[in-house]
Protein backbone atom coordinates (compact mmCIF):
# COMPACT_ATOMS: atom_id res chain seq x y z
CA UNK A 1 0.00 0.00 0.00
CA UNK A 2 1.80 2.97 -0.92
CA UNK A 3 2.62 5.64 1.77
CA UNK A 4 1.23 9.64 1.79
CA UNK A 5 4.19 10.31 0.28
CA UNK A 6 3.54 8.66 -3.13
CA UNK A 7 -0.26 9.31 -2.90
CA UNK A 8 0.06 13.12 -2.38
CA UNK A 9 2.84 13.11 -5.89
CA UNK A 10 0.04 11.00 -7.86
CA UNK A 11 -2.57 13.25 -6.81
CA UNK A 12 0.00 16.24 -7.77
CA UNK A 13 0.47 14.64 -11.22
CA UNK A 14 -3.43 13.79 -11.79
CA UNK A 15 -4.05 17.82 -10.81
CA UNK A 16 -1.65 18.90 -12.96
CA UNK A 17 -3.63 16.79 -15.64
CA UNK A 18 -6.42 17.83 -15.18
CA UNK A 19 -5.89 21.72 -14.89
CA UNK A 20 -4.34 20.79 -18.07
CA UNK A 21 -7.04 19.48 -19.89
CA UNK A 22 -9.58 22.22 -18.37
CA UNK A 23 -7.14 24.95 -20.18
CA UNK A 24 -6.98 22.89 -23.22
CA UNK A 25 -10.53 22.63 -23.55
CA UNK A 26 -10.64 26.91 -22.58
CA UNK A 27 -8.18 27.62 -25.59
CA UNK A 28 -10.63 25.42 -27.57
CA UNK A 29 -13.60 27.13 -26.48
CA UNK A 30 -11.98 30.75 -27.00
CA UNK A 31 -10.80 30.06 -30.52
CA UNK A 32 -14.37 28.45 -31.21
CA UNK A 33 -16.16 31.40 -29.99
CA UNK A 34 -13.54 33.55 -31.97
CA UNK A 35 -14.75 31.97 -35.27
CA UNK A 36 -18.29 33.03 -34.62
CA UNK A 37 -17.51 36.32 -34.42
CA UNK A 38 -16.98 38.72 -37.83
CA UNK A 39 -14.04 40.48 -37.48
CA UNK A 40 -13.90 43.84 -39.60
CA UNK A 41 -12.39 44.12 -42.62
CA UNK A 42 -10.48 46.44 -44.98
CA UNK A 43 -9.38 46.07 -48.66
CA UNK A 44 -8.11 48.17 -51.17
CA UNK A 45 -7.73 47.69 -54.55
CA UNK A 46 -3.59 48.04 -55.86
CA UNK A 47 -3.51 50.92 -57.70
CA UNK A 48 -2.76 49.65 -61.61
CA UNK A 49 -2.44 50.90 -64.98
CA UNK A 50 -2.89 49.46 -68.50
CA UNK A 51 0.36 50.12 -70.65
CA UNK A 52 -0.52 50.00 -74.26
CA UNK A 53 2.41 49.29 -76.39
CA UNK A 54 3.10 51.69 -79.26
CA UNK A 55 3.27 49.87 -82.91
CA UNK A 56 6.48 49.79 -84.16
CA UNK A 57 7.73 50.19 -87.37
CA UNK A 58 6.86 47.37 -90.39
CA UNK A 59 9.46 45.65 -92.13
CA UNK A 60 9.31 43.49 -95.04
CA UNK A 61 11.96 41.63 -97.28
CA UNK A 62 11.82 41.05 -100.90
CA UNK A 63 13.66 37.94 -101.33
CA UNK A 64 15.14 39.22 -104.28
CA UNK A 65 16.48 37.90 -107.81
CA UNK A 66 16.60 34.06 -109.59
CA UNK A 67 20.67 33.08 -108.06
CA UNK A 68 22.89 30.09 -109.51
CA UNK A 69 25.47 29.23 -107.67
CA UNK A 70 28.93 29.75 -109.11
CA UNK A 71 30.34 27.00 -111.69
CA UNK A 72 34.01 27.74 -110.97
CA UNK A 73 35.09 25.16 -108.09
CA UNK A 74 37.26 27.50 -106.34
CA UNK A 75 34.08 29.83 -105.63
CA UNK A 76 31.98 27.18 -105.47
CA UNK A 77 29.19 28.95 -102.48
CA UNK A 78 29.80 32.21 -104.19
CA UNK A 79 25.96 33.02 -106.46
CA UNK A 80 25.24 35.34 -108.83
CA UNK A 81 21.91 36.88 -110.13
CA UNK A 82 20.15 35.14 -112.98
CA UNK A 83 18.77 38.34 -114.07
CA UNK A 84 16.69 40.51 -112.02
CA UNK A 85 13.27 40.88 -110.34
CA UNK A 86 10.58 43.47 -110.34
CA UNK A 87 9.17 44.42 -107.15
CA UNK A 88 5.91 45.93 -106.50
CA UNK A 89 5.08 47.41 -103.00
CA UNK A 90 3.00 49.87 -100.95
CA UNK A 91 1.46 50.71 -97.54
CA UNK A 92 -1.85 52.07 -96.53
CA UNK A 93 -3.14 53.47 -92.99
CA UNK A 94 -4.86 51.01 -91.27
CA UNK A 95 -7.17 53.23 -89.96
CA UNK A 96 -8.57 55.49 -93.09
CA UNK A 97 -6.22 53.65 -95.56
CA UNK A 98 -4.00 56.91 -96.57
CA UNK A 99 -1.35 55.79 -98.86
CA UNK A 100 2.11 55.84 -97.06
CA UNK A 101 5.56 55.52 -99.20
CA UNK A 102 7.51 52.94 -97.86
CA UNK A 103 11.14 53.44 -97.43
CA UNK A 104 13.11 51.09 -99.74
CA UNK A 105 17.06 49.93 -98.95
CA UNK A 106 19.11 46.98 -99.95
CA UNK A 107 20.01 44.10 -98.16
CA UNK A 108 23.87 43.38 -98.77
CA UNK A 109 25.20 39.39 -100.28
CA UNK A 110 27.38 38.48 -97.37
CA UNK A 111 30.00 37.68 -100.00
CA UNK A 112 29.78 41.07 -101.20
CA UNK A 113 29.46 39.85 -104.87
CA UNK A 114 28.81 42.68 -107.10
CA UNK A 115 27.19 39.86 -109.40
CA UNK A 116 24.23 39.86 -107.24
CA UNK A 117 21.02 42.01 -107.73
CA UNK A 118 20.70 42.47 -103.57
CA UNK A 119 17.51 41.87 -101.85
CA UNK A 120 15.01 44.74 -100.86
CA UNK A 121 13.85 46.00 -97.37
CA UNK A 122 10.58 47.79 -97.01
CA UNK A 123 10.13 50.10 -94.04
CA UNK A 124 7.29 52.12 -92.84
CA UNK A 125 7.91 53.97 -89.53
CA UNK A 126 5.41 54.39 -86.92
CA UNK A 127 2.84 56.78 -88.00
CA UNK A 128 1.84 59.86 -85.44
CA UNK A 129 -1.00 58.46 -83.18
CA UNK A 130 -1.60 55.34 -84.78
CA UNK A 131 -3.08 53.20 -82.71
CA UNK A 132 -2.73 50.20 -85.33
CA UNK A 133 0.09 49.10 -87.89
CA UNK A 134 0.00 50.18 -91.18
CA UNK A 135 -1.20 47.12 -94.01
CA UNK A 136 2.15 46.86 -95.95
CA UNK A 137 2.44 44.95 -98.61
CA UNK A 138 5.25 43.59 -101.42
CA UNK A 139 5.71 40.72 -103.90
CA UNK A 140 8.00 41.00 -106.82
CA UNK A 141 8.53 38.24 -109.97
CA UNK A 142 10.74 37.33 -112.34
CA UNK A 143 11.12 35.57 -115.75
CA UNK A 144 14.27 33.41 -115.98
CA UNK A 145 15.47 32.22 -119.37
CA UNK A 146 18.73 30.65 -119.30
CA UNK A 147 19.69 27.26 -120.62
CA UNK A 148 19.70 25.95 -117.10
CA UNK A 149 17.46 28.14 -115.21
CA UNK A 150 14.06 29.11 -117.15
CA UNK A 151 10.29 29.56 -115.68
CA UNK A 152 8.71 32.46 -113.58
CA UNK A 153 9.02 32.88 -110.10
CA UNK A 154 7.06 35.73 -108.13
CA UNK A 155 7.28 35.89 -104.21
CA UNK A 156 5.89 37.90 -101.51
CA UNK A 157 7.90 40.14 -99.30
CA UNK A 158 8.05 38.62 -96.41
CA UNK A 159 8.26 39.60 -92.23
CA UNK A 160 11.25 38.71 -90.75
CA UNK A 161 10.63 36.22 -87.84
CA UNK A 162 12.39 34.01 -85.15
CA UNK A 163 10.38 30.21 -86.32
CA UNK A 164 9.25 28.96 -89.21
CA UNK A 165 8.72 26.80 -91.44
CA UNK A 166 9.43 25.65 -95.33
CA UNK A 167 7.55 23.06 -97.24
CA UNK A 168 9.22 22.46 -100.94
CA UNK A 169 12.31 22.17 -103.04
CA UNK A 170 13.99 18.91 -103.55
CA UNK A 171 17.95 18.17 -104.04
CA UNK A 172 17.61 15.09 -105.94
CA UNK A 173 19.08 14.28 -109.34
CA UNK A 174 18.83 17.47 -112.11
CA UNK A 175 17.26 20.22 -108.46
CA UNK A 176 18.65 22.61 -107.04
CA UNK A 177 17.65 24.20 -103.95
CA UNK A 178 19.05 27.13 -102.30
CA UNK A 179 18.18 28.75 -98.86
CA UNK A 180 17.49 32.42 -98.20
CA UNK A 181 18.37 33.83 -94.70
CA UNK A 182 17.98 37.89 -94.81
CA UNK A 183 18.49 39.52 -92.05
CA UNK A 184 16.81 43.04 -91.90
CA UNK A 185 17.46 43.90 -88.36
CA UNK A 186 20.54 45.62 -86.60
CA UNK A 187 21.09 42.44 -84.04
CA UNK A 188 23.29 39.58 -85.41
CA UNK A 189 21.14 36.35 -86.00
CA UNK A 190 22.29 32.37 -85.13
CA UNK A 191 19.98 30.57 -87.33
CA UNK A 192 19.25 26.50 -86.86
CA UNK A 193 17.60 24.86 -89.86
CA UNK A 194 16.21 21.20 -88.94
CA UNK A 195 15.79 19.55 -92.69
CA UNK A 196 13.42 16.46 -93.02
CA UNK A 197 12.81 13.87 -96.18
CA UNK A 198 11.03 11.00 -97.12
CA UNK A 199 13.24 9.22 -95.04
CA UNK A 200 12.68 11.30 -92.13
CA UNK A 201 15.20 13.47 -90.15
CA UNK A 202 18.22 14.65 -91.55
CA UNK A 203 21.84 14.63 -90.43
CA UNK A 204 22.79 17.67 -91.72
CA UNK A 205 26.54 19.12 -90.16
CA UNK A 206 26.85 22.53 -90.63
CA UNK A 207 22.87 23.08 -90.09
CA UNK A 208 23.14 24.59 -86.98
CA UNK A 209 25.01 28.41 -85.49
CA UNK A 210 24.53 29.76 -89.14
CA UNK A 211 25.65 33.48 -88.37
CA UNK A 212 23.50 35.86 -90.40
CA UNK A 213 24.96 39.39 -89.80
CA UNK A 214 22.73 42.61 -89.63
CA UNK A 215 21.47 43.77 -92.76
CA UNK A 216 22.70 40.95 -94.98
CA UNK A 217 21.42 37.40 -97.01
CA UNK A 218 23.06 34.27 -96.75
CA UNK A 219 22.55 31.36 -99.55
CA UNK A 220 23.22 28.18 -98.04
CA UNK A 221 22.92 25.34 -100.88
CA UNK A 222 20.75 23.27 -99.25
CA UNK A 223 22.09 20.06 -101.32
CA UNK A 224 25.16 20.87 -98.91
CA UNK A 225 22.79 19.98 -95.98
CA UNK A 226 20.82 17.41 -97.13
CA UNK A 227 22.30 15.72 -100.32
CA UNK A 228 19.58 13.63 -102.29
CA UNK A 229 16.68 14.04 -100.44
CA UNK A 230 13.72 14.32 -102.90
CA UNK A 231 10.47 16.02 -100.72
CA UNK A 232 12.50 17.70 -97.58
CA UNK A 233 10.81 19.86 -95.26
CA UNK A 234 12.55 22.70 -93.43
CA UNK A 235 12.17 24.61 -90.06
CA UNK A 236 14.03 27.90 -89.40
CA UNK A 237 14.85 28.86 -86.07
CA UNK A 238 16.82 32.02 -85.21
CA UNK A 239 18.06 33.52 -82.06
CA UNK A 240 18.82 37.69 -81.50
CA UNK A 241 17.92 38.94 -84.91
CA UNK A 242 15.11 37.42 -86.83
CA UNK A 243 14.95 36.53 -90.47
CA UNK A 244 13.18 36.24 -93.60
CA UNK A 245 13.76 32.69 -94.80
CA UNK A 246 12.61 31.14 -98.59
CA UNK A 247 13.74 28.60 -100.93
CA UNK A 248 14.77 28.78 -104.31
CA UNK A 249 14.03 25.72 -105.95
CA UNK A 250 15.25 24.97 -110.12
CA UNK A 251 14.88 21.90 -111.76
CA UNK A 252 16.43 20.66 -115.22
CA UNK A 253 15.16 17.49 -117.59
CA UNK A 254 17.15 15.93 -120.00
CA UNK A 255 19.03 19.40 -121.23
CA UNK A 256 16.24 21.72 -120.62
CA UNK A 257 14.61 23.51 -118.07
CA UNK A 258 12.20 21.87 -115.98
CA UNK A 259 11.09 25.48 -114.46
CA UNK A 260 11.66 27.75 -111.45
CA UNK A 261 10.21 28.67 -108.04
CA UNK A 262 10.90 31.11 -105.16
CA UNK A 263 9.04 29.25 -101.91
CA UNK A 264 8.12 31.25 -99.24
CA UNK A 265 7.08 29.97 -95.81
CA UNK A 266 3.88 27.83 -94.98
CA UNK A 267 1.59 28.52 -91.62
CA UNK A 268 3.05 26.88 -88.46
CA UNK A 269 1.85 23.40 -87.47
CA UNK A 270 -1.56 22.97 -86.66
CA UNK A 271 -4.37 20.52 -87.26
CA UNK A 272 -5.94 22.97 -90.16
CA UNK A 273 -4.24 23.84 -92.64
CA UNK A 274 -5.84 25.87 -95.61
CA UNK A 275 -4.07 26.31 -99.00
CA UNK A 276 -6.44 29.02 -100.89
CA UNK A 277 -5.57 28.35 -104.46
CA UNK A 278 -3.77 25.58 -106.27
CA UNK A 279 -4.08 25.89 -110.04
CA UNK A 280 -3.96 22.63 -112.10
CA UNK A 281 -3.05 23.31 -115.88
CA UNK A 282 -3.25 19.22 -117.12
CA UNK A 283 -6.04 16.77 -116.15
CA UNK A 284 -5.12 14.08 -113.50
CA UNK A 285 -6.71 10.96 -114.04
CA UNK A 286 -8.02 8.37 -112.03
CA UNK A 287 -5.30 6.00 -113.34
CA UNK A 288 -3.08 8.38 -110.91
CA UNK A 289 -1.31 6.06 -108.44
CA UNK A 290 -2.96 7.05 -104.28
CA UNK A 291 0.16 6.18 -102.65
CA UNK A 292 3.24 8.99 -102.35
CA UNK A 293 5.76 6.88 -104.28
CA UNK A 294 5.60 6.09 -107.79
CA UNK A 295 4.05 8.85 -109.40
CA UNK A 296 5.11 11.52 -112.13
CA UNK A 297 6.67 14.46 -110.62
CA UNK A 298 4.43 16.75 -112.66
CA UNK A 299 1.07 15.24 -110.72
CA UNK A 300 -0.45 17.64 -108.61
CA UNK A 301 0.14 16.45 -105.32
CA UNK A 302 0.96 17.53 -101.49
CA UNK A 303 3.56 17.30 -98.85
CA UNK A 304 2.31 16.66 -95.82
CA UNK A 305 4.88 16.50 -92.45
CA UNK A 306 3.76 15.74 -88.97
CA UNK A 307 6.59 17.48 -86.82
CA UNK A 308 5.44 15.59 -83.81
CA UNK A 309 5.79 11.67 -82.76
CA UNK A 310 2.13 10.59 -82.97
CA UNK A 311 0.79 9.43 -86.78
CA UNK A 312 -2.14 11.88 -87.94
CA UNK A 313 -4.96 10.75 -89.51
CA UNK A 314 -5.65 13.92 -92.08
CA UNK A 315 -8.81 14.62 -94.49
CA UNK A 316 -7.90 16.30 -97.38
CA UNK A 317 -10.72 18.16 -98.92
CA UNK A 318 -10.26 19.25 -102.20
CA UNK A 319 -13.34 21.81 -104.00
CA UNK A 320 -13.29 24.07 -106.69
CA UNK A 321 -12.62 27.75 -105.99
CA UNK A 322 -14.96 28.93 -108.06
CA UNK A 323 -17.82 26.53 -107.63
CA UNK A 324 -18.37 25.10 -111.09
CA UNK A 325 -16.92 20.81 -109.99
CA UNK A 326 -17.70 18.91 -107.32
CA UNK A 327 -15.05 18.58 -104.45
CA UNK A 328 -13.60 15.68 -103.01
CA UNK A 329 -12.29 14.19 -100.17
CA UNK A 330 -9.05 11.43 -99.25
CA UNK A 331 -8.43 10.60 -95.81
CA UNK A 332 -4.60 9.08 -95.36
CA UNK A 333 -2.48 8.39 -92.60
CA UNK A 334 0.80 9.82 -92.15
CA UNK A 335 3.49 8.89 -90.47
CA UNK A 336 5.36 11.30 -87.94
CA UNK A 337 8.87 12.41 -88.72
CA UNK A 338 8.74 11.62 -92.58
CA UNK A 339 7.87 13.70 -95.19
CA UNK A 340 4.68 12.49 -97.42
CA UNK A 341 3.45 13.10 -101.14
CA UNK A 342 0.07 12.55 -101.35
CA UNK A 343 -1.37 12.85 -105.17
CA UNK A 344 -4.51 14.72 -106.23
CA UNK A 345 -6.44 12.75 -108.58
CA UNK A 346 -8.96 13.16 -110.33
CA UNK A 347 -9.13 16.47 -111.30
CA UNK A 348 -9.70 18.61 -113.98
CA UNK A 349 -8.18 21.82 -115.33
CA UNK A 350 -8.94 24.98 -112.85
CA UNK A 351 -8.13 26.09 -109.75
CA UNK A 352 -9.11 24.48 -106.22
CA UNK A 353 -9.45 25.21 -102.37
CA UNK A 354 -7.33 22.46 -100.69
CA UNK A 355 -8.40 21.95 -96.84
CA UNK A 356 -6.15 19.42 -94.36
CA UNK A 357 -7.99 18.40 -91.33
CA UNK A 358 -5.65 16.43 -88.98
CA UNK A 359 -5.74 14.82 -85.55
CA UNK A 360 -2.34 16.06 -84.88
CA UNK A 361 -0.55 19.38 -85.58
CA UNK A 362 1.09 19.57 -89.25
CA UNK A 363 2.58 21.56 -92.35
CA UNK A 364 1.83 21.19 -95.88
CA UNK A 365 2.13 22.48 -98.94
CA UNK A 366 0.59 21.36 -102.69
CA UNK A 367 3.36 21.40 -105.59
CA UNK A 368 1.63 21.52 -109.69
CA UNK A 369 3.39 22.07 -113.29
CA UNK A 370 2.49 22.80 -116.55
CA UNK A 371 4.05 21.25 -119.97
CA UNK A 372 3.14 23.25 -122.97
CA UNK A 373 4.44 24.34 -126.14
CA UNK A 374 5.82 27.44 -124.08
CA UNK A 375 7.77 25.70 -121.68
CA UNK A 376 8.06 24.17 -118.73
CA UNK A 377 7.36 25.07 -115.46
CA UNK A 378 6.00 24.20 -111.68
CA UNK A 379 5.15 25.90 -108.86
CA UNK A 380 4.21 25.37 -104.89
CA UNK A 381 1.01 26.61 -102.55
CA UNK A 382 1.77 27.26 -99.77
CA UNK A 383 -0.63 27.15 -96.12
CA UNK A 384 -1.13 30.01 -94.99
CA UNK A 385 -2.53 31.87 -91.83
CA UNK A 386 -5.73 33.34 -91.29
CA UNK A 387 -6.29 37.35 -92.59
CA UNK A 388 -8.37 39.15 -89.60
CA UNK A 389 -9.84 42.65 -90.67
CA UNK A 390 -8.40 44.40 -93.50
CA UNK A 391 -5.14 43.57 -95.52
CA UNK A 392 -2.99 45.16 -98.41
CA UNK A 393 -2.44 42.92 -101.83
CA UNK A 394 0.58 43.58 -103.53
CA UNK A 395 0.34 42.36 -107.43
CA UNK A 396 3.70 41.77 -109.25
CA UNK A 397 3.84 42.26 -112.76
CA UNK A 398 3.43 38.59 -114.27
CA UNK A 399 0.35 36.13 -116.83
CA UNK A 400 -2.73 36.39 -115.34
CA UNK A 401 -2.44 36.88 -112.07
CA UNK A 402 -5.58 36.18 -108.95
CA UNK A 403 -6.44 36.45 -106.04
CA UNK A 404 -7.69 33.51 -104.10
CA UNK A 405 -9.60 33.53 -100.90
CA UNK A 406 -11.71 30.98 -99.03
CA UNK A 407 -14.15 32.35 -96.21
CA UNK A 408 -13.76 29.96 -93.28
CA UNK A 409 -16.90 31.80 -90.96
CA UNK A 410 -19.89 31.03 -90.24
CA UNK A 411 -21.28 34.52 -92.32
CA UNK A 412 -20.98 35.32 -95.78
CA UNK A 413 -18.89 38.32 -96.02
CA UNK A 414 -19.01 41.15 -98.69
CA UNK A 415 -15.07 42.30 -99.75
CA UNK A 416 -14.24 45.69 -101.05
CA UNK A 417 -10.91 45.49 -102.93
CA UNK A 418 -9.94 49.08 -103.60
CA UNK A 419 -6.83 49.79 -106.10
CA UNK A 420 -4.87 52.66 -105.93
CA UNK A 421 -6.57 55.87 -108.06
CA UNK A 422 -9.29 52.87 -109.33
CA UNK A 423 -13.13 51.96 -109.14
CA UNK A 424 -13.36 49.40 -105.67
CA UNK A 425 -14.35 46.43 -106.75
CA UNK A 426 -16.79 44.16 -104.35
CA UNK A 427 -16.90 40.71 -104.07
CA UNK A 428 -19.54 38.16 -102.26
CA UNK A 429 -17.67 34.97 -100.58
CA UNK A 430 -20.13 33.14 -98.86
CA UNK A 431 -19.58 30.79 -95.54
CA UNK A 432 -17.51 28.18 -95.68
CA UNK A 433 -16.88 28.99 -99.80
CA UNK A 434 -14.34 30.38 -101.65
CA UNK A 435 -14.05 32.79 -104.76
CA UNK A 436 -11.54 34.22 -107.25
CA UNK A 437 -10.70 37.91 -108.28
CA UNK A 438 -8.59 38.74 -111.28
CA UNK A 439 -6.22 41.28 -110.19
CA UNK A 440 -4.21 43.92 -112.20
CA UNK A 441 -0.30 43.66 -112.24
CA UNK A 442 1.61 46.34 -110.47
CA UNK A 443 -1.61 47.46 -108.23
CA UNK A 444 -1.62 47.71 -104.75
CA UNK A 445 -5.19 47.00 -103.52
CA UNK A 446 -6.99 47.25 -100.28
CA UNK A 447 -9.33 44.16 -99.21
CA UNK A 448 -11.56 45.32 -96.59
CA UNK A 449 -14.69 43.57 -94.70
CA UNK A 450 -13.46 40.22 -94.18
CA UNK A 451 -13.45 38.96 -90.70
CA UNK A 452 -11.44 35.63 -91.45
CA UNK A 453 -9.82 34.94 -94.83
CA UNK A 454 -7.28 32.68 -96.21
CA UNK A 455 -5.81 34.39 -99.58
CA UNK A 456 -3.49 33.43 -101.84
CA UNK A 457 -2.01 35.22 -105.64
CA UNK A 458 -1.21 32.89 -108.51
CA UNK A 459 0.05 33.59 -111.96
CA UNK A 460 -0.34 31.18 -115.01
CA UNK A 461 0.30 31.60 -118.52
CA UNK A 462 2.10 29.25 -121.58
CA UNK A 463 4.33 27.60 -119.40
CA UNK A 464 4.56 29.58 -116.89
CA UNK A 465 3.23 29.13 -113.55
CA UNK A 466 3.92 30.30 -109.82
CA UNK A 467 2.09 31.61 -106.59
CA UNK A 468 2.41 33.59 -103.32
CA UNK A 469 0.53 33.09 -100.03
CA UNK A 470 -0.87 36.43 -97.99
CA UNK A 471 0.27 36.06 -94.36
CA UNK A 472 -1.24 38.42 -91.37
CA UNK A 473 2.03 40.58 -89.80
CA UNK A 474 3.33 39.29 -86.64
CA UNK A 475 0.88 40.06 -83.35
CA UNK A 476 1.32 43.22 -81.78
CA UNK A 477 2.70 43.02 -77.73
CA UNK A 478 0.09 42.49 -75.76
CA UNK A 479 -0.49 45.44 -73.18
CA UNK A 480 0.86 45.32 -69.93
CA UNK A 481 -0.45 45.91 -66.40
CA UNK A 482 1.33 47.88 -63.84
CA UNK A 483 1.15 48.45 -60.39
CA UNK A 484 1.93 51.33 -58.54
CA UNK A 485 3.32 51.21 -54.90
């Protein structure tokens, strides 16, 4: 039995306990009651301020003239012009469409050759209180006739930018291809090009920390990257400056010329890809082969590249741009990594709307050619992006030359195109249709009340035959909110 001792330190201990308990369950009630009770509050907005960014000044680079590269081993990188181009440009306002002169300088060869025609750079400085960029707009052409070189070739003048992407050109047996890189800004650029083929990726030394100084154009033979590589795809990727990147692309049968094209860039991957126009001179019968190997190089047909590592199942909806034959429709699956030609049979003489509908993001581009007692000659359609609001059409001189546009909305739309010093001309497109406008070489015109158009020029003649895409200008900076302390 234990003595008083030990009975009064347990009872000590079980008091302690218990007093501690009792101002447990006090803290408990306190902070219960404390929750019950609304405390006051006070709040106060931080003091902030939209910053609207100021547009800056719009630059655009005529790719200029047909090159060759030089025959003499020695200066074997060295090219030279193969005649020279015409350019056409202009600029409106973008907010009562006041014509603006744009400021026109040369882009320097970085060999210095004085054999070279150098490219042009279109500026338009930032207008007093604009609150919007001006619509510039450029394309220039040229007829080659040489007896290795021979076609036309027109091009757009094009916005220098940090990513994209080429679809076209071939270096196989009797091509040449040759990259453009100009450089228009006044920050050196390190360019990457990542080529890919039928075969898929490319190892291609010397691809990558291609130094493009400030104001100049490199040629890089692309055959030097990717030797024998028959449907390659290209993506341009420059750090500190940006660039304006296109392909020259020649071809020769036998001891002729097999014609002449100046490629400009296609839209960035997606999973729809519109191509306005494509313009098929011969008949393609349903004898055509429906697989991308086999068939004659002057079948109209598209390259298709899935830049991701997931096959894409892709629809390929092909309808007349001006309404008069029925469309049709392929589905195929393509492969990730590897180039594909897909042909387009059957179709008949005229021009077409080409939609791709994928499941994963691509690129693509359509390649035609005409044979005819006036030569021979190809050309490539490119993707393009979507035109919001108004845009500026630049028309080089050059065979018949139109405008293309398909009307992806849900609302039929009702276009003004307005030349300079001419009668506006309007023009119906209804929803989900498309519609051609011949234009007028060496206009400028204005197409306003579209909402969301994909456009496209082409030019066809007696063998002859080439195209440009119409691309929106880069997105303004977004506006930026600061607080004040």
């Amino acid at each position: 039995m234990p003595d008083r001792s030990q009975l009064a330190r347990i009872g000590g201990r079980a008091g302690r306990g218990v007093l501690g308990l009792v101002g447990i369950a006090v803290v408990v009630a306190t902070l219960g009651a404390a929750t019950l009770v609304t405390l006051p509050t006070l709040e106060r907005e931080p003091q902030a301020s939209e910053i609207e960014p100021l547009p800056s000044e719009q630059q655009r680079v005529c790719p200029g003239p047909v090159l060759t590269l030089a025959e003499d081993s020695t200066q074997a990188q060295a090219a030279s012009s193969v005649g020279a181009a015409s350019a056409v440009y202009g600029a409106v306002s973008a907010s009562d469409f006041a014509q603006i002169r744009p400021q026109v300088t040369e882009i320097s060869a970085v060999d210095d050759s004085n054999s070279r025609q150098p490219p042009l750079l279109l500026t338009v400085p930032v207008q007093d209180g604009a609150a919007l960029p001006p619509l510039v707009a450029g394309s220039q052409s040229q007829v080659a006739a040489t007896d290795t070189i021979g076609g036309l070739a027109v091009a757009a003048c094009a916005e220098a930018v940090s990513d994209s992407w080429i679809v076209g050109g071939s270096t196989d047996i009797g091509r040449t291809s040759l990259l453009l890189l100009s450089n228009p800004t006044t920050v050196l650029a390190t360019v990457n090009v990542t080529v890919a083929g039928e075969s898929g990726l490319v190892d291609a030394p010397g691809a990558t920390g291609i130094l493009v100084q400030p104001g100049e154009q490199r040629v890089i033979s692309l055959a030097g990257l990717a030797p024998n590589v028959k449907s390659p795809v290209l993506h341009v990727e420059s750090r500190g400056g940006q660039v304006a990147a296109s392909l020259e692309q020649s071809s020769i049968r036998g001891i002729e010329p097999g014609g002449v094209e100046i490629i400009g860039t296609t839209a960035t991957p997606g999973t729809n890809q519109i191509i306005a126009g494509v313009r098929v001179m011969a008949a393609v019968s349903e004898e055509t082969v429906t697989t991308g190997e086999g068939f004659n190089a002057d079948t109209p047909s598209i390259r298709v590249f899935v830049p991701g590592a997931v096959a894409a199942t892709v629809q390929i909806g092909v309808t007349s741009a001006d309404g008069t034959a029925e469309g049709t429709s392929t589905q195929v699956e393509v492969e990730p990594g590897i180039a594909t030609e897909i042909p387009l049979a059957p179709l008949i003489v005229g021009s077409y709307s080409v939609q791709l509908r994928s499941d994963e993001p691509i690129v693509a581009a359509a390649r035609t050619a005409v044979d005819s007692a006036g030569g021979k000659d190809f050309a490539w359609f490119s993707a393009s992006a979507p035109l919001a609001g108004s845009f500026a059409v630049a028309v080089a001189a050059g065979p018949s030359p139109t405008l293309h546009l398909v009307n992806s909305g849900a609302a039929d739309t009702s276009l003004t195109l307005t030349p300079a010093a001419e009668t506006p001309l309007v023009v119906e497109v209804e929803a989900g249709a498309s519609a051609t406008v011949p234009l007028t070489g060496g206009t400028v015109y204005v197409v306003s009340g579209g909402s969301e158009l994909w456009a496209l020029v082409d030019y066809s003649g007696d063998g002859v035959l080439s195209s440009f895409a119409l691309n929106p200008p880069g997105p303004l900076a977004s506006a930026i909110r600061v607080y004040t302390h």
